[in-house]
C-alpha atoms as a PDB file:
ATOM      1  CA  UNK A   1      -2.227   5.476 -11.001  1.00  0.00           C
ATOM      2  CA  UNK A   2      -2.468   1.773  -9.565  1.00  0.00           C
ATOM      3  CA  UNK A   3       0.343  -0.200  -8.199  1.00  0.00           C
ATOM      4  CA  UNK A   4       1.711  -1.637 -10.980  1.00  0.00           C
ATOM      5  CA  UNK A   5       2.572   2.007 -12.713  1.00  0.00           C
ATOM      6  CA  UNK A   6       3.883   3.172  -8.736  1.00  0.00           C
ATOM      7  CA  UNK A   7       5.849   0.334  -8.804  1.00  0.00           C
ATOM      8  CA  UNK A   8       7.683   0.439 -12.281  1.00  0.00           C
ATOM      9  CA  UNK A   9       8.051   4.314 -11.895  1.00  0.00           C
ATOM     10  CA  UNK A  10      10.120   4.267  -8.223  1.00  0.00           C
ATOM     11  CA  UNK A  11      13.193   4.704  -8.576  1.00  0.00           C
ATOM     12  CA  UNK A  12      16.282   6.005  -6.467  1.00  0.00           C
ATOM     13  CA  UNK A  13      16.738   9.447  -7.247  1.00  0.00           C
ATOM     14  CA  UNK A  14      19.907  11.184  -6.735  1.00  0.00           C
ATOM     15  CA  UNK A  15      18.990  15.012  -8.419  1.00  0.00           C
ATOM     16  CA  UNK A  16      16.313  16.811  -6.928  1.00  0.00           C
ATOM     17  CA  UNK A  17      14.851  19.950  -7.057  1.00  0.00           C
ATOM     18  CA  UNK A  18      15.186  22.396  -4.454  1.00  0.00           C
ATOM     19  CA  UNK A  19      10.645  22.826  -4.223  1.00  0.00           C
ATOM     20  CA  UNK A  20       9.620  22.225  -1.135  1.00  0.00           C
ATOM     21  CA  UNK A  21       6.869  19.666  -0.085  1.00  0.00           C
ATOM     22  CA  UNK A  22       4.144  20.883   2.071  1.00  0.00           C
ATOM     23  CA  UNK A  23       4.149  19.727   5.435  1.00  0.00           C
ATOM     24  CA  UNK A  24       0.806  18.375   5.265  1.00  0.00           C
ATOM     25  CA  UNK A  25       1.662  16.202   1.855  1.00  0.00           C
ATOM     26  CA  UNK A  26       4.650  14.743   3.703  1.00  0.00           C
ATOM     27  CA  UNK A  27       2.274  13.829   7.129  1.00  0.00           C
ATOM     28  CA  UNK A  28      -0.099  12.320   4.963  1.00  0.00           C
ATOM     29  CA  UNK A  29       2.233   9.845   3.123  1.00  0.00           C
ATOM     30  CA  UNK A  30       3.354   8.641   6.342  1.00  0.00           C
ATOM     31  CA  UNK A  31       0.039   8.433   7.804  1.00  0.00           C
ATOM     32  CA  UNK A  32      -0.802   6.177   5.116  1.00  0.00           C
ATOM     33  CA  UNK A  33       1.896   3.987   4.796  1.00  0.00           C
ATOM     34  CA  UNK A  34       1.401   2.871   7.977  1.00  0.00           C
ATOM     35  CA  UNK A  35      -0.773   0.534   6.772  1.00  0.00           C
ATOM     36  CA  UNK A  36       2.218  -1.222   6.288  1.00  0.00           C
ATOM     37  CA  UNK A  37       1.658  -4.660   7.759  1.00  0.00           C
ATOM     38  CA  UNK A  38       4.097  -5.658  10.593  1.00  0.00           C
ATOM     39  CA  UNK A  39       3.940  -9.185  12.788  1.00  0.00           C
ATOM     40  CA  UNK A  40       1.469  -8.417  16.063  1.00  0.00           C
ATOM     41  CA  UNK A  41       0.746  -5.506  14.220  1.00  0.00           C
ATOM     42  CA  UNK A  42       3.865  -4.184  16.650  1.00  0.00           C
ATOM     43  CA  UNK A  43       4.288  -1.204  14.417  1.00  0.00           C
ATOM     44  CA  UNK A  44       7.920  -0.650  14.967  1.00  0.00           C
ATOM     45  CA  UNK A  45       8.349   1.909  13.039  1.00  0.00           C
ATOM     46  CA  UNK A  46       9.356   5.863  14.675  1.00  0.00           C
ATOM     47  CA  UNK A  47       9.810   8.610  12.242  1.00  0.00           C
ATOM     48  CA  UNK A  48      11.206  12.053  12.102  1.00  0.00           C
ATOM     49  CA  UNK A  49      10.775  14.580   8.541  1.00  0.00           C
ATOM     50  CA  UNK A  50      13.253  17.082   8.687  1.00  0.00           C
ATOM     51  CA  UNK A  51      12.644  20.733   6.009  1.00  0.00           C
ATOM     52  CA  UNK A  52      13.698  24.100   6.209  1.00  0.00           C
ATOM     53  CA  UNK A  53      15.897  25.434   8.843  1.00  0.00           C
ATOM     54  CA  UNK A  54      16.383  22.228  10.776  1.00  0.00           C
ATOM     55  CA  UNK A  55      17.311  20.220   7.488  1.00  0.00           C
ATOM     56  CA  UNK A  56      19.684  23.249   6.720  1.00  0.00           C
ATOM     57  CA  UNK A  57      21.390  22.698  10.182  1.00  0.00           C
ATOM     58  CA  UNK A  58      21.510  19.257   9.925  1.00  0.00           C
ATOM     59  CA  UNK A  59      23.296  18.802   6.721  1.00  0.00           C
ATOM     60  CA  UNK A  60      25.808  21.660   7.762  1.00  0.00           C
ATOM     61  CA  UNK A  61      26.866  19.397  11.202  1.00  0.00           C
ATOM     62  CA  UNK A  62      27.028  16.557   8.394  1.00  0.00           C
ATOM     63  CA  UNK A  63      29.360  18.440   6.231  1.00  0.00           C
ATOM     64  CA  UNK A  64      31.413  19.094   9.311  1.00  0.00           C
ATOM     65  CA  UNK A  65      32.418  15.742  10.046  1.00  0.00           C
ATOM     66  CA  UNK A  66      32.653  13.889   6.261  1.00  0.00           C
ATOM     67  CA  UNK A  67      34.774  10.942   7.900  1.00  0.00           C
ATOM     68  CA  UNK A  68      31.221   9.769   9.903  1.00  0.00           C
ATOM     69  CA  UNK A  69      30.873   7.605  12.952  1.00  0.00           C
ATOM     70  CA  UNK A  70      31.343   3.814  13.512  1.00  0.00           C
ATOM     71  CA  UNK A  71      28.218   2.471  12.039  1.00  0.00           C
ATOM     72  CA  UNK A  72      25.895   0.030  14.516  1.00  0.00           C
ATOM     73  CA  UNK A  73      25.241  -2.409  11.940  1.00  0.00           C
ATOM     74  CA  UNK A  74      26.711  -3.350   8.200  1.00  0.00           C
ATOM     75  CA  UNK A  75      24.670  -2.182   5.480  1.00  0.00           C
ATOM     76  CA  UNK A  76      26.149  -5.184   3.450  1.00  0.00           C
ATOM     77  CA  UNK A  77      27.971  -8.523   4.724  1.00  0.00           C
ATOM     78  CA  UNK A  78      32.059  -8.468   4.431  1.00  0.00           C
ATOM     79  CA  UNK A  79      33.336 -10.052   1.524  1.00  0.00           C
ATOM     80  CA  UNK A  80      30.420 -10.346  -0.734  1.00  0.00           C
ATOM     81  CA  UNK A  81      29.873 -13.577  -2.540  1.00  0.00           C
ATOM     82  CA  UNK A  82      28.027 -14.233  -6.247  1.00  0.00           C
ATOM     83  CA  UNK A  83      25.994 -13.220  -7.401  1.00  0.00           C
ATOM     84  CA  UNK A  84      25.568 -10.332  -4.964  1.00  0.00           C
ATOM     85  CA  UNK A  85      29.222  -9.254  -5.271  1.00  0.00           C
ATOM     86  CA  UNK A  86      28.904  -8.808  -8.948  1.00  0.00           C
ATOM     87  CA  UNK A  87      25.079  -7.020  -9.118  1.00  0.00           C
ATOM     88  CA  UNK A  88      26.716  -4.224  -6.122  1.00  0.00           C
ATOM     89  CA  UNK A  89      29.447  -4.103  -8.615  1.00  0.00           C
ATOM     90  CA  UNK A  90      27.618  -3.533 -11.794  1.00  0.00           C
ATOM     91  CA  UNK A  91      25.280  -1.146 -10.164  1.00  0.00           C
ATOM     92  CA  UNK A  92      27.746   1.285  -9.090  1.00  0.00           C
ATOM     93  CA  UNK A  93      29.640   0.816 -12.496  1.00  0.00           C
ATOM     94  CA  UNK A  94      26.080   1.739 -14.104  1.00  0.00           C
ATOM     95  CA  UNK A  95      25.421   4.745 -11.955  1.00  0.00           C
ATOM     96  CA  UNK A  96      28.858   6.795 -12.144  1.00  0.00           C
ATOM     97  CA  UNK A  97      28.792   6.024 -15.561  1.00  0.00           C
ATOM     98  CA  UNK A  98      25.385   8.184 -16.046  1.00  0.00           C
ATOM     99  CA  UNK A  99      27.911  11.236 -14.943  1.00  0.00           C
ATOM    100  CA  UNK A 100      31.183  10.377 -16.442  1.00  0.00           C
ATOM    101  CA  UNK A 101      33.325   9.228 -13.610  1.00  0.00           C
ATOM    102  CA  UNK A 102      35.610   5.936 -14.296  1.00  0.00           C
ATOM    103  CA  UNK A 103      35.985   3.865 -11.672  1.00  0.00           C
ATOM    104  CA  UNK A 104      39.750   5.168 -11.220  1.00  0.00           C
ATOM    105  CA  UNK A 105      38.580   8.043 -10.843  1.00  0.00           C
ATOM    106  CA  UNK A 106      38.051   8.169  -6.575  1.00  0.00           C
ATOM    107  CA  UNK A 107      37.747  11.344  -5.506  1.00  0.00           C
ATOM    108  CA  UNK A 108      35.035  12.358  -7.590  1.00  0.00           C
ATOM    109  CA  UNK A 109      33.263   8.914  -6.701  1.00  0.00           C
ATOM    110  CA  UNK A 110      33.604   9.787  -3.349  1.00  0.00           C
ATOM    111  CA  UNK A 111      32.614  13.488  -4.219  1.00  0.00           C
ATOM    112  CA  UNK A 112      29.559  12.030  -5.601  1.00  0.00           C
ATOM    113  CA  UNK A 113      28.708   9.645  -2.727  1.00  0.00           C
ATOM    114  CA  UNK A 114      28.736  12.178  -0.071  1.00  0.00           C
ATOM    115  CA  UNK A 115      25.963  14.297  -2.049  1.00  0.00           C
ATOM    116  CA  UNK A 116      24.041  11.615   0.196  1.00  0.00           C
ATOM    117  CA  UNK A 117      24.903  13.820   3.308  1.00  0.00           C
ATOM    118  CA  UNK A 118      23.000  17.061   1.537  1.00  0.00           C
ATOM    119  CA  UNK A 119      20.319  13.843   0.256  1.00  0.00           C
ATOM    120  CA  UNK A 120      20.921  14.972  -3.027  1.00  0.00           C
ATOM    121  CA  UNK A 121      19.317  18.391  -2.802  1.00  0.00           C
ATOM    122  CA  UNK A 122      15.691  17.002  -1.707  1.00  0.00           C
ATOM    123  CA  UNK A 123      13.896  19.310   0.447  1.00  0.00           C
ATOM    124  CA  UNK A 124      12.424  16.805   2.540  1.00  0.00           C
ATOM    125  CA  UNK A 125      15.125  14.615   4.694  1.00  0.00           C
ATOM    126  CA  UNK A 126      13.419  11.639   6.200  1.00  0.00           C
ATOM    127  CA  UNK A 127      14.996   9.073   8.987  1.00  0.00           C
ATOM    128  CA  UNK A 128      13.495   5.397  10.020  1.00  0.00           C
ATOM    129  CA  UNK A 129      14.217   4.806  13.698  1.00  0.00           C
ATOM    130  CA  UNK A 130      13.644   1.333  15.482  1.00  0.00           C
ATOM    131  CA  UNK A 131      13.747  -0.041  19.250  1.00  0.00           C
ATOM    132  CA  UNK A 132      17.310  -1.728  19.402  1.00  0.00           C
ATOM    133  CA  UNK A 133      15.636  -4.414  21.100  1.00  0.00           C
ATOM    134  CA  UNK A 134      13.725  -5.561  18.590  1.00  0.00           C
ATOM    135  CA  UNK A 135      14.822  -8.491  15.708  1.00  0.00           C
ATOM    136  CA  UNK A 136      15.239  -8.599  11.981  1.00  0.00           C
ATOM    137  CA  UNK A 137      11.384  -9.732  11.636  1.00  0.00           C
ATOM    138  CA  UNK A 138      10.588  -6.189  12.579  1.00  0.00           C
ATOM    139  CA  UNK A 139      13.722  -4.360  10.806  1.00  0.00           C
ATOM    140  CA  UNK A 140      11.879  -6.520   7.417  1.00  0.00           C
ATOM    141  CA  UNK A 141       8.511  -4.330   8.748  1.00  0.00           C
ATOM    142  CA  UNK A 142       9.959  -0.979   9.204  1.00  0.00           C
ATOM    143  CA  UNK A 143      11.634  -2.058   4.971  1.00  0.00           C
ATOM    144  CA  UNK A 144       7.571  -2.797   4.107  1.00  0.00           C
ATOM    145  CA  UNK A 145       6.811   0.744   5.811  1.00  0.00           C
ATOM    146  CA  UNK A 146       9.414   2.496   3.997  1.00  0.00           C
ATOM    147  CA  UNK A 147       8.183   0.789   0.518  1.00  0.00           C
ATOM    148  CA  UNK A 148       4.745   2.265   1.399  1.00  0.00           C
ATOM    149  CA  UNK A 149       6.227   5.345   1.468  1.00  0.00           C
ATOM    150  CA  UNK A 150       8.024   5.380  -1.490  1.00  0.00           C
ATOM    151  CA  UNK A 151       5.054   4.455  -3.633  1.00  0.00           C
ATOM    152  CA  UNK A 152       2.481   6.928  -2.289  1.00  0.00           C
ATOM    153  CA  UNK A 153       5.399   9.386  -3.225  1.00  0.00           C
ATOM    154  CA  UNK A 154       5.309   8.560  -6.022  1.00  0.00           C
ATOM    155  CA  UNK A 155       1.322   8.591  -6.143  1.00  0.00           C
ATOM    156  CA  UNK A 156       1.410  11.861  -4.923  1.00  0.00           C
ATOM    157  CA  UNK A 157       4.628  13.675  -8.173  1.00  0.00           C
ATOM    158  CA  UNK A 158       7.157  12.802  -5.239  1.00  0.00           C
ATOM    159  CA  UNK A 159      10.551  11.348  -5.454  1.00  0.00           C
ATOM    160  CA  UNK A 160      12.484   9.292  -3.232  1.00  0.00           C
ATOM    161  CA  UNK A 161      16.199   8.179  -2.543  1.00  0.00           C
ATOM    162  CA  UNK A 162      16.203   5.378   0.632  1.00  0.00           C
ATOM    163  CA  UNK A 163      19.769   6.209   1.958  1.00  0.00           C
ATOM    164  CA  UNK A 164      21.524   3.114   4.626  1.00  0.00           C
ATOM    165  CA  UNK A 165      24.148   5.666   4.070  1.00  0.00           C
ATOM    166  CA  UNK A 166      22.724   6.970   6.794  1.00  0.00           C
ATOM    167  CA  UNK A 167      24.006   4.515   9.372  1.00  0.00           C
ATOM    168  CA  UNK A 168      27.953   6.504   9.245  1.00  0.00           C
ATOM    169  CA  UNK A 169      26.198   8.699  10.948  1.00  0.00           C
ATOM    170  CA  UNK A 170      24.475   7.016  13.877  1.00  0.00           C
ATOM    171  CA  UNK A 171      25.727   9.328  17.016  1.00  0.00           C
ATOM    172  CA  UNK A 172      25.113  12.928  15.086  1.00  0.00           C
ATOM    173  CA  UNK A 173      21.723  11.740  13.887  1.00  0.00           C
ATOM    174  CA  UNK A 174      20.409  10.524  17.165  1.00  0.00           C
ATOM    175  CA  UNK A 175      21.780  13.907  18.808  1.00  0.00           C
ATOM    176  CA  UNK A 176      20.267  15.941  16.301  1.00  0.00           C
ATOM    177  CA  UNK A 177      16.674  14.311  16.739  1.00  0.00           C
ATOM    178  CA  UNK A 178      16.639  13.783  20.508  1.00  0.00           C
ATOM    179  CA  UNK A 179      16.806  10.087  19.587  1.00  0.00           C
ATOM    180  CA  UNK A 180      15.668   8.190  22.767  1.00  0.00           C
ATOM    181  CA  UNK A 181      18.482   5.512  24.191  1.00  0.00           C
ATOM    182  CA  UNK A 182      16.729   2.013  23.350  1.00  0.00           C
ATOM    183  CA  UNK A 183      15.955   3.538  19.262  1.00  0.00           C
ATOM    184  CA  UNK A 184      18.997   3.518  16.679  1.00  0.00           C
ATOM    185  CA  UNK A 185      18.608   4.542  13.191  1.00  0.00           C
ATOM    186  CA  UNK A 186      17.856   1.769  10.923  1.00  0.00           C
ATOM    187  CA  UNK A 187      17.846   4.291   7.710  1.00  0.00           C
ATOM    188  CA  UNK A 188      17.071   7.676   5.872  1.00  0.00           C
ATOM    189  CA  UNK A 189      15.622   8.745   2.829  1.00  0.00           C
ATOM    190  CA  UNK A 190      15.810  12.055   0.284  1.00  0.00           C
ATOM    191  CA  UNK A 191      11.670  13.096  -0.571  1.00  0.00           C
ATOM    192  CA  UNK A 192      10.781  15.787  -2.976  1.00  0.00           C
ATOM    193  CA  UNK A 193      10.892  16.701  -6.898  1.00  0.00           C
ATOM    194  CA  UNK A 194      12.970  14.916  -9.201  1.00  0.00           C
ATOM    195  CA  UNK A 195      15.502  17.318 -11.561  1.00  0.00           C
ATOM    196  CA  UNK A 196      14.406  15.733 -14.777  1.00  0.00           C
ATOM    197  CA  UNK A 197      17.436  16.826 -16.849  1.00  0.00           C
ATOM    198  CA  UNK A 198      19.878  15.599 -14.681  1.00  0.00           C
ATOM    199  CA  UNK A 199      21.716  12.560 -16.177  1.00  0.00           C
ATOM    200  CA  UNK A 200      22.019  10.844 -13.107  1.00  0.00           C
ATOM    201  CA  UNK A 201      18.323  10.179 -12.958  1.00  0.00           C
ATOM    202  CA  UNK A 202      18.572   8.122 -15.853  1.00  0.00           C
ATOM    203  CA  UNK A 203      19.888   5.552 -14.034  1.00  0.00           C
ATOM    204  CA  UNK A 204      17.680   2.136 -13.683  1.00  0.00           C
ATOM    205  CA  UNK A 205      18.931  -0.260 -11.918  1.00  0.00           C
ATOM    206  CA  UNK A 206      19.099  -3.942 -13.597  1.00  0.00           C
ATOM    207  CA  UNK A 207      16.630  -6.767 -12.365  1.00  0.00           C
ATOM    208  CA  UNK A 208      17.277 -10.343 -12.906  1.00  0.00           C
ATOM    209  CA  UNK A 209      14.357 -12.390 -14.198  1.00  0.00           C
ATOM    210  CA  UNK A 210      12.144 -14.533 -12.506  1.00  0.00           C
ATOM    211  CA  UNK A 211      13.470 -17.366 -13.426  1.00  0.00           C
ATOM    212  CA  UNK A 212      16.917 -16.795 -11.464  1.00  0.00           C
ATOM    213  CA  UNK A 213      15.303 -16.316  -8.138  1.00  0.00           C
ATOM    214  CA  UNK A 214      11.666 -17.841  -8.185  1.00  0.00           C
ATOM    215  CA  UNK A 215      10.338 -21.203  -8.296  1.00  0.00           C
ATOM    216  CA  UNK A 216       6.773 -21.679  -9.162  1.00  0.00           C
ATOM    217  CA  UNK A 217       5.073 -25.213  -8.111  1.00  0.00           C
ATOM    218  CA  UNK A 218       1.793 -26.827  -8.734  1.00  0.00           C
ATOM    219  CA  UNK A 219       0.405 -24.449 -11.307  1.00  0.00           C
ATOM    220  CA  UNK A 220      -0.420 -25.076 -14.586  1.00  0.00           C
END
């Protein structure tokens, strides 16, 4: 498989399988990805794989508490402007209509978005830590680390879902892990075996061209 193939093939997946992933498939991804380049090759990254019994207690202190937390940071920027407003928009209109649910329809949208608490039935619950002293430049490294890891996933028959749902849950996560006092969460992600039937894994997400958002100069 090259890059191009990993590339075109990731996709969010919100269905998985209840296989688990060995251990030593998991530790190998992440050894990998962190190839990742990062500025000063600072390598901000701190990760922490969660299977088994501990994911199992995890999710069940998650389902206890399915308000959250206050987050530490906004996922997305208040009032959204164009065209980002409308692509959130259309995406979420594309995805709950893979499974039937109109958008008047609110509790079983919001049944549907807190399947990210159980990440969606993967067996493999990953979370993305960073020093809260550190800037965006390295928040953009710890996203290039994570997009390793999603393609050698998907190198390897995995799956992935990368989950900033995550941050509603900043204080139960960092409990959970032992989080040390200067990290935070920056994000999580579902790993394992994608439920091919499922109709929600049809979903494919919409990409504008390259002419919307790229500007090529001085070639011929």
């Amino acid at each position: 498989m090259d890059v191009s193939e990993a590339i075109a093939r990731r996709v969010s997946i919100r269905a998985f399988k209840p296989d688990p992933v060995p251990g030593a498939v998991v530790a190998d991804i992440l050894a990998r990805a962190a190839q990742a380049p990062s500025g000063g090759n600072l390598q901000p990254w701190r990760v922490y794989g969660l299977a088994g019994a501990p994911l199992a207690d995890f999710k069940a202190l998650v389902a206890a508490n399915p308000a959250g937390e206050t987050p530490e940071y906004d996922v997305y920027p208040p009032n959204l402007w164009e065209p980002f407003r409308t692509r959130r928009f259309q995406n979420a209109e594309d995805l709950y209509a893979t499974i039937g649910i109109p958008r008047e329809d609110k509790p079983a949208r919001l049944r549907q978005m807190a399947k990210n608490g159980e990440f969606f039935g993967a067996p493999v619950g990953l979370f993305f830590c960073i020093d809260r002293k550190v800037g965006p430049p390295q928040w953009a490294d710890v996203g290039m680390f994570m997009q390793n890891v999603m393609l050698l996933a998907v190198e390897r028959g995995l799956d992935t879902c990368p989950q900033e749902y995550w941050s509603r849950y900043p204080q139960t996560v960092a409990r959970f892990l032992g989080l040390p006092d200067d990290h935070m969460l920056f994000s999580g992600m579902a790993l394992g075996y994608r439920e091919a039937g499922h109709p929600i894994n049809r979903m494919r997400a919409s990409r504008d061209p390259l002419e919307v958002w790229g500007e090529l100069r001085g070639f011929d």
